[in-house]
C-alpha atoms as a PDB file:
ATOM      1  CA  UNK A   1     -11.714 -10.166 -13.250  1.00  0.00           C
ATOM      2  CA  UNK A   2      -8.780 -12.318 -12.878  1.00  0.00           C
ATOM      3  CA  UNK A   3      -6.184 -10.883 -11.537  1.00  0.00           C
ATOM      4  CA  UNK A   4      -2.394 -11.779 -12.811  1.00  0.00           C
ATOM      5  CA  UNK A   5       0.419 -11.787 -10.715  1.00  0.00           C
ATOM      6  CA  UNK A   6       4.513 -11.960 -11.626  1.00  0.00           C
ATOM      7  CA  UNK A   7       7.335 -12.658  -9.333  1.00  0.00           C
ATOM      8  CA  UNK A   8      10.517 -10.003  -9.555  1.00  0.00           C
ATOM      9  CA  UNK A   9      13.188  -9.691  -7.027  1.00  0.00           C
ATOM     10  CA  UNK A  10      13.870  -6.757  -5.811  1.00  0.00           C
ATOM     11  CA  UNK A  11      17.554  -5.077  -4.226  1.00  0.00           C
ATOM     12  CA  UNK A  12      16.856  -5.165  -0.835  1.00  0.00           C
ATOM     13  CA  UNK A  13      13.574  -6.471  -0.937  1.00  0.00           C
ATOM     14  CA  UNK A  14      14.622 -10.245  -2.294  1.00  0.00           C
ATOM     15  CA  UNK A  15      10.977 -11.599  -3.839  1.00  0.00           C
ATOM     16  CA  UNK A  16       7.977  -9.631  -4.116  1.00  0.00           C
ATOM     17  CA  UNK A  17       5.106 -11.074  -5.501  1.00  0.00           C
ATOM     18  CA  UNK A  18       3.147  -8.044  -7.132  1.00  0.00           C
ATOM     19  CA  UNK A  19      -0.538  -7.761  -8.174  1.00  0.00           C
ATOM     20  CA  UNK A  20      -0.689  -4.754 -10.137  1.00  0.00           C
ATOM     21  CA  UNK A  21      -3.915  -2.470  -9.799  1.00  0.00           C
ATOM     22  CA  UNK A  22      -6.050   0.481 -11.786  1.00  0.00           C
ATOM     23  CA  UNK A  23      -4.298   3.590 -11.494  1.00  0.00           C
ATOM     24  CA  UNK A  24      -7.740   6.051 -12.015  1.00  0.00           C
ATOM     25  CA  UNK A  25      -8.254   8.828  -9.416  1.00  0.00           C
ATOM     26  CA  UNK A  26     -11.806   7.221  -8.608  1.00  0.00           C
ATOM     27  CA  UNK A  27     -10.509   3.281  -7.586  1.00  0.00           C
ATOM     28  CA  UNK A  28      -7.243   4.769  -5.601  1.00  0.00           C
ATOM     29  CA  UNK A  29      -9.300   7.481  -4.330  1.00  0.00           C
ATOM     30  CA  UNK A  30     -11.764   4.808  -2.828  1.00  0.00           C
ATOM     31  CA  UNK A  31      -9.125   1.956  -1.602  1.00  0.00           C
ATOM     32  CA  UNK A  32      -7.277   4.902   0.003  1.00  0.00           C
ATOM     33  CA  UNK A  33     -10.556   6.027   1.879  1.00  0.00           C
ATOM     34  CA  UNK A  34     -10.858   2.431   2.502  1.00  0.00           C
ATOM     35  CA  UNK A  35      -7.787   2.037   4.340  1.00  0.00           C
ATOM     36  CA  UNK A  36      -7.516   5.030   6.054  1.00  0.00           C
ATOM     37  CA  UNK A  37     -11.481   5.570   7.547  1.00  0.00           C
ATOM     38  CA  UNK A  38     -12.170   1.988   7.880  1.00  0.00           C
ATOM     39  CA  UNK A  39      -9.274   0.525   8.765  1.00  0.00           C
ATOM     40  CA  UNK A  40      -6.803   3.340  10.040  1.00  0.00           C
ATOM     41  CA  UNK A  41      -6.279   1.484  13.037  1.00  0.00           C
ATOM     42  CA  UNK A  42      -4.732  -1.735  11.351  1.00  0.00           C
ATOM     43  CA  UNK A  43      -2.238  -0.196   8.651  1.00  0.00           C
ATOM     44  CA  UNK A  44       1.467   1.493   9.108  1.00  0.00           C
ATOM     45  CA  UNK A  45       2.348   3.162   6.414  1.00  0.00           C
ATOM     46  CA  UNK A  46       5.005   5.919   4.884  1.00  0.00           C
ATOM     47  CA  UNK A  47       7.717   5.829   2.282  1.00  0.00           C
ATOM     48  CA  UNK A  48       9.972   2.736   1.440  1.00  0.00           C
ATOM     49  CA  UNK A  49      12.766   3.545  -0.146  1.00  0.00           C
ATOM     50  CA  UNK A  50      16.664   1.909  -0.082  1.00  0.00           C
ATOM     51  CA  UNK A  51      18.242   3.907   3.000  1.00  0.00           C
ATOM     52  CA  UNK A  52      14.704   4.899   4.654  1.00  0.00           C
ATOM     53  CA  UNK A  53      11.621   3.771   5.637  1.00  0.00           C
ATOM     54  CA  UNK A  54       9.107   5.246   7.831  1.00  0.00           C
ATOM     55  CA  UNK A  55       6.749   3.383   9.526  1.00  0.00           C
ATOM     56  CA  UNK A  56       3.822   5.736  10.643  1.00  0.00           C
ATOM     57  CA  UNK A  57       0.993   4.199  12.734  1.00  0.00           C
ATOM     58  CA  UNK A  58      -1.863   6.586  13.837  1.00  0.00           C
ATOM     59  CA  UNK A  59      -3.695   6.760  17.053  1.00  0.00           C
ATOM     60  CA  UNK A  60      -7.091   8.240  15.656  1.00  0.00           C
ATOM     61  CA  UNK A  61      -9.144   8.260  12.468  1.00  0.00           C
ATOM     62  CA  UNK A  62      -8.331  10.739  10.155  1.00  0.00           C
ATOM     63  CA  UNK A  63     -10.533  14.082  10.230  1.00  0.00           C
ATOM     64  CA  UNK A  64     -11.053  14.127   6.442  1.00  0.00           C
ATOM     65  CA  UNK A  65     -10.174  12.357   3.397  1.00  0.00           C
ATOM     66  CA  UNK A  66     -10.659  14.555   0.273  1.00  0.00           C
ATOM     67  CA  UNK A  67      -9.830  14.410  -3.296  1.00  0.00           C
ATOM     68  CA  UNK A  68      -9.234  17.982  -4.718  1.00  0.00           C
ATOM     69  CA  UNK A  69      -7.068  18.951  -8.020  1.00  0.00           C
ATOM     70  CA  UNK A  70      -6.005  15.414  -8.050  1.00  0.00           C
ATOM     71  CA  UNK A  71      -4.349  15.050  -4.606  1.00  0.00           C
ATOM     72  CA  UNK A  72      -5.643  13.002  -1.968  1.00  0.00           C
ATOM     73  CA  UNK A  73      -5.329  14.554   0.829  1.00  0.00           C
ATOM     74  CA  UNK A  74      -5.907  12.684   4.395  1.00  0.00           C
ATOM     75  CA  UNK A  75      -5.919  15.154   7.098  1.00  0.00           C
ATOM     76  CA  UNK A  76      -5.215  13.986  10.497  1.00  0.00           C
ATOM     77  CA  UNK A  77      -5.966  17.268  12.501  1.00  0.00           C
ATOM     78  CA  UNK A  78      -2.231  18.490  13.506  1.00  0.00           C
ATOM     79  CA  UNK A  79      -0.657  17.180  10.094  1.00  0.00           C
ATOM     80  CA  UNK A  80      -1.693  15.650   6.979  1.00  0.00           C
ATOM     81  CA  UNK A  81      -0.059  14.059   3.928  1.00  0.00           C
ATOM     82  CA  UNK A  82      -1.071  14.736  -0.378  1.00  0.00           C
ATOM     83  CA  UNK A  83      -0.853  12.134  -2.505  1.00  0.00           C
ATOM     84  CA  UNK A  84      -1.079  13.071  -6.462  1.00  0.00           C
ATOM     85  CA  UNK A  85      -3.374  10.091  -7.692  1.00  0.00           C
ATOM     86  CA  UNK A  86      -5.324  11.929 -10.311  1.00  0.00           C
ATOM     87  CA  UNK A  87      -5.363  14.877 -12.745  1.00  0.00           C
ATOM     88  CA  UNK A  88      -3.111  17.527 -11.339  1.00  0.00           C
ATOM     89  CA  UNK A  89      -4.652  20.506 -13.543  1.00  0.00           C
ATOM     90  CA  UNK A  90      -3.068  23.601 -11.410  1.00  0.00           C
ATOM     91  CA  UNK A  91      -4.932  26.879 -10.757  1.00  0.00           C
ATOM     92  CA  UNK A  92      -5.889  29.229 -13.844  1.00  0.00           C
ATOM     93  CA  UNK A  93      -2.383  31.684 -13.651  1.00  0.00           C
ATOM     94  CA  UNK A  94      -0.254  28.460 -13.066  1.00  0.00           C
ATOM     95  CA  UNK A  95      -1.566  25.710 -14.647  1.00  0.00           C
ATOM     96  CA  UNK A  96       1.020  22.188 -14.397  1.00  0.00           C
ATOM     97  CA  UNK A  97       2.626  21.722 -16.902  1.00  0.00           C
ATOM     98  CA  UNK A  98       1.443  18.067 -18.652  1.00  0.00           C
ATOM     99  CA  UNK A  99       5.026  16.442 -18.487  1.00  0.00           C
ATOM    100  CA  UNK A 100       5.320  17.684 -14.156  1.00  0.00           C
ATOM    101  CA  UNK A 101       1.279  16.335 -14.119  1.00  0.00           C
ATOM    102  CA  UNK A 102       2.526  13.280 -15.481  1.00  0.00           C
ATOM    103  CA  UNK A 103       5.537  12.932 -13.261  1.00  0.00           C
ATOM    104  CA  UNK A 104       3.228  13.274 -10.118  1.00  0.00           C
ATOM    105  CA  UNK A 105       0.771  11.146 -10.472  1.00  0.00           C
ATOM    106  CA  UNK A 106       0.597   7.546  -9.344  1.00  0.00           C
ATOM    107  CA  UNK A 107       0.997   5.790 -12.583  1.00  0.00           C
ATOM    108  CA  UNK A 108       1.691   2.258 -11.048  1.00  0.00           C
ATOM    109  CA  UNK A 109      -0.336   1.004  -8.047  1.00  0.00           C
ATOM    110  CA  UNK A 110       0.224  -2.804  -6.693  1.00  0.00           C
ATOM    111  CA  UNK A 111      -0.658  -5.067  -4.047  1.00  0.00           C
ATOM    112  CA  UNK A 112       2.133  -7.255  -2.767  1.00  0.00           C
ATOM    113  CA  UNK A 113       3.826  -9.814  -0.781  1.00  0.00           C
ATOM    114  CA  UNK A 114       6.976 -10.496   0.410  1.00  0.00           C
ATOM    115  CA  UNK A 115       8.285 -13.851  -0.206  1.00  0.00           C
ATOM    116  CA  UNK A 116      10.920 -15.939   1.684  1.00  0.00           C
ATOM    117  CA  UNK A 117      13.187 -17.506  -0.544  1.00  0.00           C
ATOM    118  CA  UNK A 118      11.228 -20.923  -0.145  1.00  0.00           C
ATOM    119  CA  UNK A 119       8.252 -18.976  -1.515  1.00  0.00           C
ATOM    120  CA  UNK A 120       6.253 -18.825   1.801  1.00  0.00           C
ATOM    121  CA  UNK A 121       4.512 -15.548   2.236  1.00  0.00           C
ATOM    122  CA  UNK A 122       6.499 -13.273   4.930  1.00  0.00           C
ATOM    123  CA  UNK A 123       5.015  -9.261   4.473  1.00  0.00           C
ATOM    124  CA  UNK A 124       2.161  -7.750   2.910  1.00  0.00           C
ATOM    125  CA  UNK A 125       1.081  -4.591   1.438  1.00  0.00           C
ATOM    126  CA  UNK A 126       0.268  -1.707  -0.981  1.00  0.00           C
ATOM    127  CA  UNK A 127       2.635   0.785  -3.293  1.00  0.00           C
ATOM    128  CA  UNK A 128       2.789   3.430  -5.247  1.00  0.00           C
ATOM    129  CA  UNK A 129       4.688   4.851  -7.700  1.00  0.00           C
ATOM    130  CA  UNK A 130       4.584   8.267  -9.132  1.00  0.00           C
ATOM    131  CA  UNK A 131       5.196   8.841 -13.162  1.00  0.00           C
ATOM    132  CA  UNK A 132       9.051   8.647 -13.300  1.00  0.00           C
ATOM    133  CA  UNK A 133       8.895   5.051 -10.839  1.00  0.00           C
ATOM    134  CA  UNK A 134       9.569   6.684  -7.889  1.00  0.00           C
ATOM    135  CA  UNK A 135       7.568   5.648  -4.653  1.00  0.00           C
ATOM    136  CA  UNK A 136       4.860   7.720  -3.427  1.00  0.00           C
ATOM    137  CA  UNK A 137       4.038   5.295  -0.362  1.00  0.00           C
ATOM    138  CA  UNK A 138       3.601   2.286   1.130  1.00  0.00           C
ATOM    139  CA  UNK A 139       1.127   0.672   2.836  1.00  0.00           C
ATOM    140  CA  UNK A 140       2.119  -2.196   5.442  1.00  0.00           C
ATOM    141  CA  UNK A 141      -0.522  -4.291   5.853  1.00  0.00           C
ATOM    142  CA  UNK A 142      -1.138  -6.520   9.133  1.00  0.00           C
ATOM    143  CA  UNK A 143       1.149  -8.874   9.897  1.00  0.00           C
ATOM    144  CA  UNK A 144       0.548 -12.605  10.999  1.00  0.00           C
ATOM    145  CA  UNK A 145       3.969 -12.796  11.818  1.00  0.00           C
ATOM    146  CA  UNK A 146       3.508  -9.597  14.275  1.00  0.00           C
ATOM    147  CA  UNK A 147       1.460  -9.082  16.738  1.00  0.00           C
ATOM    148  CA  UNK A 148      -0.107  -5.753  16.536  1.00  0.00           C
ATOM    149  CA  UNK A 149       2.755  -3.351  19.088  1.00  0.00           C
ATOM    150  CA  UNK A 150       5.566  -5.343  15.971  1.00  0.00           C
ATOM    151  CA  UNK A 151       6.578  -8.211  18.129  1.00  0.00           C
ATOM    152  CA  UNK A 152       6.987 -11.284  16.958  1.00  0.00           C
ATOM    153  CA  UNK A 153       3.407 -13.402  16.819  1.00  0.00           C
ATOM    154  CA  UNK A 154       4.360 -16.911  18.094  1.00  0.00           C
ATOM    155  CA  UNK A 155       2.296 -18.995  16.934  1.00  0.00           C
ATOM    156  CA  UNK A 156       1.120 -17.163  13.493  1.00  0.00           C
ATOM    157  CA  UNK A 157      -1.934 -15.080  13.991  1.00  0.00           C
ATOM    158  CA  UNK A 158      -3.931 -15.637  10.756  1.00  0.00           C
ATOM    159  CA  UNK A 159      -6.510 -13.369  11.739  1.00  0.00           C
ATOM    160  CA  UNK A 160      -4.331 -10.697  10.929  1.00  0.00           C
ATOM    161  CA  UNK A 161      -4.720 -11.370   7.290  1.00  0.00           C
ATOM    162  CA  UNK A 162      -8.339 -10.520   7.145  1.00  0.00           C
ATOM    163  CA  UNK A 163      -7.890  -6.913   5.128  1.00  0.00           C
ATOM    164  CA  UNK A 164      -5.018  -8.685   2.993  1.00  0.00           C
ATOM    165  CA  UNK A 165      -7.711 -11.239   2.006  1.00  0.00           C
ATOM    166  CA  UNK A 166     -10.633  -7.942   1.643  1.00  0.00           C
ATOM    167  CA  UNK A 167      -8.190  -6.336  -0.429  1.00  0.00           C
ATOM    168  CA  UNK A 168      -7.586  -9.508  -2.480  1.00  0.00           C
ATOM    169  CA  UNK A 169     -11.873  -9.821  -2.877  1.00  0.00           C
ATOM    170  CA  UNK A 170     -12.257  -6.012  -3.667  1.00  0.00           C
ATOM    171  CA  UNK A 171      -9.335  -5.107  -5.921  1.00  0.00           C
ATOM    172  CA  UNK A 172      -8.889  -8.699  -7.350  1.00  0.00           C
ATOM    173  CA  UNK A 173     -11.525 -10.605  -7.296  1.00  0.00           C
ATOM    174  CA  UNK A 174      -9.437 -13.348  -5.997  1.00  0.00           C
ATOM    175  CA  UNK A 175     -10.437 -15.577  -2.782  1.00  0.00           C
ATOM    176  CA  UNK A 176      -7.909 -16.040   0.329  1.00  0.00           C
ATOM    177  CA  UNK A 177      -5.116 -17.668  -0.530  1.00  0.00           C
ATOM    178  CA  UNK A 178      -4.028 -21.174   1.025  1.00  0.00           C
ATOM    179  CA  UNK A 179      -0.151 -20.126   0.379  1.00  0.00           C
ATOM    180  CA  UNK A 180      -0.978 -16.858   2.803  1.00  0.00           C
ATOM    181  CA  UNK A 181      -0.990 -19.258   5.894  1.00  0.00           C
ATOM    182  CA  UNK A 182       1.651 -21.042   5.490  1.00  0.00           C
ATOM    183  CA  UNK A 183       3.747 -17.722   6.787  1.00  0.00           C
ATOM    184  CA  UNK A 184       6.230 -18.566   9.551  1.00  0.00           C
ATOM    185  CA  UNK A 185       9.555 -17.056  11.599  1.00  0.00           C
ATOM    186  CA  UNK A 186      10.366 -13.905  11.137  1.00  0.00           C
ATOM    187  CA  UNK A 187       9.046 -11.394   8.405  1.00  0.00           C
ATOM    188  CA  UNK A 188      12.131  -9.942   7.645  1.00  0.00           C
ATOM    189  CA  UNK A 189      14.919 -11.618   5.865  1.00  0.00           C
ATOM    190  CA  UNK A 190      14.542 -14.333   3.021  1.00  0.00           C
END
């Protein structure tokens, strides 16, 4: 599988590079599980959106992750979060409608990167993107640039790309990229 990228810029965001992904219930539902029982303790993640952003980091493994009438659902004990990523069929006396199914489901899932305006990697990640484009979550990915408590990491840590470059070999097919470590300064900003 070779995987095909494509550079946009974005308002607010300045370059992404974006790898786009399957959308089926089955792969989301098992990179989801993958990032949130294997490697909960790594990721911050929440919505992204101009005017907010929330940055949630958890301090335990989540108690269950379940698929059921197409929402993922990762349960956390005192709160949890849904995510439509499949077939949202309803019950029997109120079934969805198709057009509301189709407007709640992730219809556009990516990997990305951030990209300084001299093209060096600077923030990495996971989205998606409901039906009518609008963001369901994001998923912040370590950070070279950071050291894990956000501060900046002076020198680089590199190490930190390890489930970047897992996520590149499972979803992709693609090898670590040399560009990846050449990251430096700060990851915000061009």
């Amino acid at each position: 599988m070779a995987a095909v990228s494509r550079i946009v810029e974005e308002a607010g965001n300045g370059k992404v590079e974006i790898f786009p992904l399957p959308t089926g219930a089955d792969f989301l539902f098992d990179l989801c599980k993958l990032l949130f029982e294997k490697h909960w303790h790594e990721i911050v993640f929440g919505s992204c959106v101009q005017g907010a952003v929330f940055e949630i980091a958890v301090d335990r493994a989540p108690k269950k992750v379940v698929l059921f009438d197409g929402y993922l659902t990762v349960d956390f004990g005192r709160w949890h979060f849904h995510l439509c990523i499949g077939e949202n069929r309803g019950t029997p006396r109120h079934p969805t409608p198709p057009e509301l199914a189709r407007h709640r489901r992730t219809a556009r899932a990516e990997l990305y990167r951030g990209l300084r305006d001299d093209g060096a990697p600077r923030s990495w990640g996971l989205r998606l993107f409901n039906g009518a484009g609008e963001q369901q979550m994001t998923v912040f990915l370590p950070n070279p640039l950071l050291t894990p408590d956000m501060k900046p990491a002076r020198p680089p840590d590199f190490s930190r790309l390890a489930l970047w470059d897992e996520l590149r070999r499972v979803c992709l097919g693609l090898d670590p990229d040399p560009l990846d470590r050449t990251a430096e300064g700060f990851p915000c900003g061009g």
